[in-house]
N, C-alpha and C. Protein backbone atom coordinates (compact mmCIF):
# COMPACT_ATOMS: atom_id res chain seq x y z
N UNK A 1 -63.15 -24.70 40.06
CA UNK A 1 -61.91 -24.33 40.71
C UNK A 1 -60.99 -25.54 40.90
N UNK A 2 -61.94 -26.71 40.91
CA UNK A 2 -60.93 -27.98 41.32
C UNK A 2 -59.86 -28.23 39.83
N UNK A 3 -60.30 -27.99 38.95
CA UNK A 3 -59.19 -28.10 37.45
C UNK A 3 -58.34 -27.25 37.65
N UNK A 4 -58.51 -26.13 38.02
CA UNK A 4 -57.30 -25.48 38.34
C UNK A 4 -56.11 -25.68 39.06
N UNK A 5 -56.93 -26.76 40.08
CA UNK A 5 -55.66 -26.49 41.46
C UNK A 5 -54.96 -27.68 40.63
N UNK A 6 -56.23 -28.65 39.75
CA UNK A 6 -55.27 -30.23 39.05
C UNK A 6 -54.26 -29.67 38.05
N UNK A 7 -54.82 -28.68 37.26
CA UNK A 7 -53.46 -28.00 36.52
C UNK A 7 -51.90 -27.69 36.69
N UNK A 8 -52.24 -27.27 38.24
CA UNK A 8 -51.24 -26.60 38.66
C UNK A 8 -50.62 -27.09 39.90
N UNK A 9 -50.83 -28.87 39.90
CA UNK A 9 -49.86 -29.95 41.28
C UNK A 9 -49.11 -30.61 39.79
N UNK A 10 -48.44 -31.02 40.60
CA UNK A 10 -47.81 -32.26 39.84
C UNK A 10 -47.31 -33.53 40.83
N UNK A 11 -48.64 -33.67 41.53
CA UNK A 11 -48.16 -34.64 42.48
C UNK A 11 -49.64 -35.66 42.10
N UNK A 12 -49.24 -36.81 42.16
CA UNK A 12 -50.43 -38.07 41.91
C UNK A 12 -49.72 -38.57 40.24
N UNK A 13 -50.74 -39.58 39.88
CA UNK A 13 -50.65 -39.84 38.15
C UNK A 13 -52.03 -39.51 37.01
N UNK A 14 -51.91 -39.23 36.00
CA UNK A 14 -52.70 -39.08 35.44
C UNK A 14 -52.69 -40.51 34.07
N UNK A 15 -53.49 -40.68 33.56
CA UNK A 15 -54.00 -41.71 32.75
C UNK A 15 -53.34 -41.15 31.09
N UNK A 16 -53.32 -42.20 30.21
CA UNK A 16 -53.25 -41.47 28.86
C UNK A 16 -54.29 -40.33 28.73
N UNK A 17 -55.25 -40.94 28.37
CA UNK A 17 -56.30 -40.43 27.65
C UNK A 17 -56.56 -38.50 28.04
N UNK A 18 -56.16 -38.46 29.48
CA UNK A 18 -56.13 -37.15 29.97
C UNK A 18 -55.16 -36.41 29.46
N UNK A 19 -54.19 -37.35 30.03
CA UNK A 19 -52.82 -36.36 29.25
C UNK A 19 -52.95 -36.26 27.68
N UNK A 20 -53.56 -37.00 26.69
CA UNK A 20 -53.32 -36.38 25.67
C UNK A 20 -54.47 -35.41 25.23
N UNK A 21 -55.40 -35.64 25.89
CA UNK A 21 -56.33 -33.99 25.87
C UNK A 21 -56.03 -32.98 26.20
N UNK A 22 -55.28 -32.74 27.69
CA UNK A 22 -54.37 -31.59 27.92
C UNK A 22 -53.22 -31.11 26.79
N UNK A 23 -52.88 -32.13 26.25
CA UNK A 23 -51.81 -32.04 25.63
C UNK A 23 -52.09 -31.48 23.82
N UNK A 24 -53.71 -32.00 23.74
CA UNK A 24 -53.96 -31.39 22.58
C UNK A 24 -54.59 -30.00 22.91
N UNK A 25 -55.08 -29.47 24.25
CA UNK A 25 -55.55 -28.27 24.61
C UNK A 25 -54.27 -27.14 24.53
N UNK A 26 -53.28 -27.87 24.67
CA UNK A 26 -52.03 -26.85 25.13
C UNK A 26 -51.61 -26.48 23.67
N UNK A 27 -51.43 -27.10 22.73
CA UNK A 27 -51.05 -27.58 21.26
C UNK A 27 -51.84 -26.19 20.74
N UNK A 28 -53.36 -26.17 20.97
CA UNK A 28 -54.64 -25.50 20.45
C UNK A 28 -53.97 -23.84 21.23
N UNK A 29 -53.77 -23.99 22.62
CA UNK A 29 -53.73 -22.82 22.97
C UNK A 29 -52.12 -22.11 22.69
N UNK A 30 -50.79 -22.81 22.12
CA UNK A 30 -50.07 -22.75 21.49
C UNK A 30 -50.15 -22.16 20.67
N UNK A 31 -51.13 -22.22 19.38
CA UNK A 31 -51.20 -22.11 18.42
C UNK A 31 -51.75 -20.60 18.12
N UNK A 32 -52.61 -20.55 19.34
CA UNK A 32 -53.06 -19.49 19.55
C UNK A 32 -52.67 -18.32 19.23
N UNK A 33 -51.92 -18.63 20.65
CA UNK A 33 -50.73 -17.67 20.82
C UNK A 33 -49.84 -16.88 20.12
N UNK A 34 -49.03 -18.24 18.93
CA UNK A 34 -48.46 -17.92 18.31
C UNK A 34 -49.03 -16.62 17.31
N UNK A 35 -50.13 -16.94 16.69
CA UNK A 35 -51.37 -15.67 15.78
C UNK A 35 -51.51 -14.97 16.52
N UNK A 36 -51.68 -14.71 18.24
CA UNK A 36 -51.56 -13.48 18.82
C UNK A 36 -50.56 -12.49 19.10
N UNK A 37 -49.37 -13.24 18.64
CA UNK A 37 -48.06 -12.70 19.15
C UNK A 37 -47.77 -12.31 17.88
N UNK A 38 -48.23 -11.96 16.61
CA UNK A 38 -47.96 -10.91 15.41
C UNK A 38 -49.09 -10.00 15.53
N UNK A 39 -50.31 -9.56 16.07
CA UNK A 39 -51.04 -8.39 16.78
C UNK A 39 -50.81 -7.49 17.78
N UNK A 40 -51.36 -6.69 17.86
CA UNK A 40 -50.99 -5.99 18.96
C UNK A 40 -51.16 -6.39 20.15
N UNK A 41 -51.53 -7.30 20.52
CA UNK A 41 -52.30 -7.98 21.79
C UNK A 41 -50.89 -9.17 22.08
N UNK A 42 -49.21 -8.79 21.97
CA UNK A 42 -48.55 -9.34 22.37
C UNK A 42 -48.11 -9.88 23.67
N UNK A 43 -48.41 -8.64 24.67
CA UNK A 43 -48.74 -8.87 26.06
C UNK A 43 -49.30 -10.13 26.70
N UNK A 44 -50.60 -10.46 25.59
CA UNK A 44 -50.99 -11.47 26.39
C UNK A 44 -50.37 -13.18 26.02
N UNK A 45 -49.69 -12.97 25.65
CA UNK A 45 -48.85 -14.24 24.79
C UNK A 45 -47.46 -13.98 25.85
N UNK A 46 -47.01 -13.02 26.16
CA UNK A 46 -45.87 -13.13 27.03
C UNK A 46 -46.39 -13.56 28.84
N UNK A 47 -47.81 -13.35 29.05
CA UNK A 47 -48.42 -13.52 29.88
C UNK A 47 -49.01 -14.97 30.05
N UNK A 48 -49.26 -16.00 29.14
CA UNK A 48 -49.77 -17.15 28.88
C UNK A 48 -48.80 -17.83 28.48
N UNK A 49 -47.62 -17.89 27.84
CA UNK A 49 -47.19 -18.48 27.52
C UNK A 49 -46.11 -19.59 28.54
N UNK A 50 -45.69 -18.88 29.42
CA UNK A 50 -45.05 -19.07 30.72
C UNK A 50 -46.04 -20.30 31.45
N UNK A 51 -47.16 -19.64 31.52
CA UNK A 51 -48.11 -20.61 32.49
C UNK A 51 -48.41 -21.93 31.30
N UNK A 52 -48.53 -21.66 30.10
CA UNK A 52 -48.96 -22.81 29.44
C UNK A 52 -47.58 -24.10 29.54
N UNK A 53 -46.58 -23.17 29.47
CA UNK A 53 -44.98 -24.07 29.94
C UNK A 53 -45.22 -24.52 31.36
N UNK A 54 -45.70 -24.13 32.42
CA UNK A 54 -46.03 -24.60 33.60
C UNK A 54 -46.80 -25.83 33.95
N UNK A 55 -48.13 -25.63 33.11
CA UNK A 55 -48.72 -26.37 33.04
C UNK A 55 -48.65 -27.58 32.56
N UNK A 56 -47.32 -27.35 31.03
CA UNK A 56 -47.13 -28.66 30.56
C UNK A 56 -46.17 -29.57 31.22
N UNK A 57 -45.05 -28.97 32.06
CA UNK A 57 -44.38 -29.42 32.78
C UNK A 57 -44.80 -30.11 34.08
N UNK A 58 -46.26 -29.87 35.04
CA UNK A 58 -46.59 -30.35 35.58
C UNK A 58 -47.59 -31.47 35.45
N UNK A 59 -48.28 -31.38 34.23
CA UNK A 59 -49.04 -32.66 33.63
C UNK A 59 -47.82 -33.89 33.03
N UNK A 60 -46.93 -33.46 32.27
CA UNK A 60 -46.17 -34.44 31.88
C UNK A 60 -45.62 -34.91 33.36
N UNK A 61 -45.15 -34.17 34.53
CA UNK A 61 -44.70 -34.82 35.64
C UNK A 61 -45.54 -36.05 36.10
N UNK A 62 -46.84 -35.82 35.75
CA UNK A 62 -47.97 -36.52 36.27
C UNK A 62 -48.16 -37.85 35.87
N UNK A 63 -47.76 -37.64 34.01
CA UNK A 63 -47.55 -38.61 33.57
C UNK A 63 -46.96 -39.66 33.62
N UNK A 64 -45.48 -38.86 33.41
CA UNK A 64 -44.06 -39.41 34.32
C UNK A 64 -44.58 -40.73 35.34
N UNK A 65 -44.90 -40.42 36.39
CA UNK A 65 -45.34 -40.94 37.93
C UNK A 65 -46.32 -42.22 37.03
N UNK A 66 -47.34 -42.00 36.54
CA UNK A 66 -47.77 -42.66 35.70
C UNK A 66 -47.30 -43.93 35.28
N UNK A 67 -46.40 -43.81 34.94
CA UNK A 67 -45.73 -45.34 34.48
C UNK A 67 -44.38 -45.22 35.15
N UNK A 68 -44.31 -44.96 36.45
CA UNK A 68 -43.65 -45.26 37.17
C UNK A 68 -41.90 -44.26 37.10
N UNK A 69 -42.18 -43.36 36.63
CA UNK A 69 -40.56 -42.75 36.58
C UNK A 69 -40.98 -41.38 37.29
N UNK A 70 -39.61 -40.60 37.43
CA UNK A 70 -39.83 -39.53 38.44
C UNK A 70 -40.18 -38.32 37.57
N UNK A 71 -40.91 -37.17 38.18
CA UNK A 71 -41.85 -36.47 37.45
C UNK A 71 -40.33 -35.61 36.94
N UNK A 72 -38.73 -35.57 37.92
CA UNK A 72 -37.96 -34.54 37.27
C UNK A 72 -37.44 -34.37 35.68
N UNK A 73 -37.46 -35.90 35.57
CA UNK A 73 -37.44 -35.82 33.35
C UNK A 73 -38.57 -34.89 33.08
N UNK A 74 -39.63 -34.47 33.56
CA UNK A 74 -40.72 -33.43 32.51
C UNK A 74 -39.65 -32.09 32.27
N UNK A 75 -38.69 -31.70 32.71
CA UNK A 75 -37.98 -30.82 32.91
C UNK A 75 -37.66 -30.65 31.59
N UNK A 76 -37.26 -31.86 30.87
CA UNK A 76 -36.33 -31.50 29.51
C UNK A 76 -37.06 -30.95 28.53
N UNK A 77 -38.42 -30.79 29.01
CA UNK A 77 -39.49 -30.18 28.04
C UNK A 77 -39.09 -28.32 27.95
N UNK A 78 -38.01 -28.07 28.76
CA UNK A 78 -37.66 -26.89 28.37
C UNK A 78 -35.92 -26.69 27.18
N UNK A 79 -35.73 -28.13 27.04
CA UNK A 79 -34.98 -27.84 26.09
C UNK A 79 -35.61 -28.29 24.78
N UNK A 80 -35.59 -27.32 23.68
CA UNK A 80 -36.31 -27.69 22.22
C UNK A 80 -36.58 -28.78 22.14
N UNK A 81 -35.50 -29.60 21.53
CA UNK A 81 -36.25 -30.94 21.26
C UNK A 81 -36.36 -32.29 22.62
N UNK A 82 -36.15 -31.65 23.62
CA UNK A 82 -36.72 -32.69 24.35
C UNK A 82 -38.50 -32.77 24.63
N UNK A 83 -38.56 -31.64 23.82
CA UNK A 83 -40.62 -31.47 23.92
C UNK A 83 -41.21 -32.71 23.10
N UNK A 84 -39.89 -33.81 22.39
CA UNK A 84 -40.35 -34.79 21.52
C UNK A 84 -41.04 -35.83 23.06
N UNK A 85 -40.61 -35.72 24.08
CA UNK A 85 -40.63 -36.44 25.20
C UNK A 85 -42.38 -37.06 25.14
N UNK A 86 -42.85 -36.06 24.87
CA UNK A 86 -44.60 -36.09 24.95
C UNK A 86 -45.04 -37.01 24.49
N UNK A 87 -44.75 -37.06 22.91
CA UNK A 87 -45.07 -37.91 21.95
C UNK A 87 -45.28 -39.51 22.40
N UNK A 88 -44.18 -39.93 22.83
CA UNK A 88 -44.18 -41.59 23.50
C UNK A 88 -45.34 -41.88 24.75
N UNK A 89 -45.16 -40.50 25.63
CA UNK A 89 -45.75 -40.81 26.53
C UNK A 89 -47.48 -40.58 26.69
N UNK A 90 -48.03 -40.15 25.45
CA UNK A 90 -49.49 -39.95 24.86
C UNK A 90 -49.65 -41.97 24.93
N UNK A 91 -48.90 -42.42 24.49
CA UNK A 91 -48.89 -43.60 24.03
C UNK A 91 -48.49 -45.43 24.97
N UNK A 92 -47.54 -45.18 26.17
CA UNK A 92 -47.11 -46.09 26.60
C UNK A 92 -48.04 -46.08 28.07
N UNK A 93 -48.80 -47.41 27.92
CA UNK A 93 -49.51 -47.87 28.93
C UNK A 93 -48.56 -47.58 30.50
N UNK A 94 -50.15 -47.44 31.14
CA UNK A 94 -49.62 -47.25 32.83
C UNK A 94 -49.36 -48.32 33.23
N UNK A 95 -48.67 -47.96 34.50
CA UNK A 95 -47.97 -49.52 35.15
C UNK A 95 -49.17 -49.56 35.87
N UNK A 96 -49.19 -50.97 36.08
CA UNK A 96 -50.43 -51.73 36.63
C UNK A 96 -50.35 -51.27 38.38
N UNK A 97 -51.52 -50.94 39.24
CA UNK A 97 -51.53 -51.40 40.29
C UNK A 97 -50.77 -50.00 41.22
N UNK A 98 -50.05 -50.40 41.94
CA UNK A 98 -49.72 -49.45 43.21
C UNK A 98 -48.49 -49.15 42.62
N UNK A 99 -47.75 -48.08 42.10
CA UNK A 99 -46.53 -47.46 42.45
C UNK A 99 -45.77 -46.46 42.95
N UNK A 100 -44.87 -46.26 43.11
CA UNK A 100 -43.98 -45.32 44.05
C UNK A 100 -44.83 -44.19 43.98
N UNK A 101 -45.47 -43.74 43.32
CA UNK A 101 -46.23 -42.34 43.40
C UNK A 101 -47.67 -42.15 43.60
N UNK A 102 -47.85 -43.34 43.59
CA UNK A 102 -49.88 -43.22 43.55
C UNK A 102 -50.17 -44.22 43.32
N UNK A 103 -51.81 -44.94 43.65
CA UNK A 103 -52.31 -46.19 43.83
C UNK A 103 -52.88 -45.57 41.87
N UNK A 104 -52.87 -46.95 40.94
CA UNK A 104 -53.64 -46.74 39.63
C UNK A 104 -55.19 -46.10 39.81
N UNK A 105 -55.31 -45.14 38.84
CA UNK A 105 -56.59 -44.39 38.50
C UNK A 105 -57.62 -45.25 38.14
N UNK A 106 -57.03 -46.58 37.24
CA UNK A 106 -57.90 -47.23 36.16
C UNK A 106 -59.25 -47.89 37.28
């Protein structure tokens, strides 16, 4: 139950390595989706798909905080190509030590 409630804050920081597992889980369950949403089982793709946008918006917030910026840029992950946002941030080291949002995980 405790992954759930971490899914669904976007308050603290999370590390690379997490975020890009979430980020390849979401990708996987994306993909999913997409092959479910030409079956009849469309329902559940209009039902998941929302929360999987939720979810990514509150892990990238996490990230955000992470190296020190405010979690409200995860936002642009609802315009098309600001979903490129991810990409850098799989990749750019955390700020060292104590910042505005949380003491470091490492």
């Amino acid at each position: 139950m405790e992954i759930f409630k971490q899914l669904f804050t976007y308050k603290g920081r999370m590390r690379r390595r997490d975020y890009l597992i979430i980020q390849l889980g979401l990708v996987f369950l994306m993909f999913a989706m997409f092959i479910i949403a030409f079956t009849n089982f469309g329902v559940i793709t209009f039902i998941l798909l929302p929360l999987s946008y939720l979810i990514n918006i509150f892990q990238t917030a996490k990230r955000l905080h992470d190296i020190n910026i405010s979690g409200w840029l995860s936002l642009i992950i609802l315009v098309p190509i600001g979903y490129f946002i991810v990409i850098p941030l799989c990749f750019i080291p955390s700020s060292e030590g104590k910042n505005k949002f949380d003491i470091n995980q490492k």
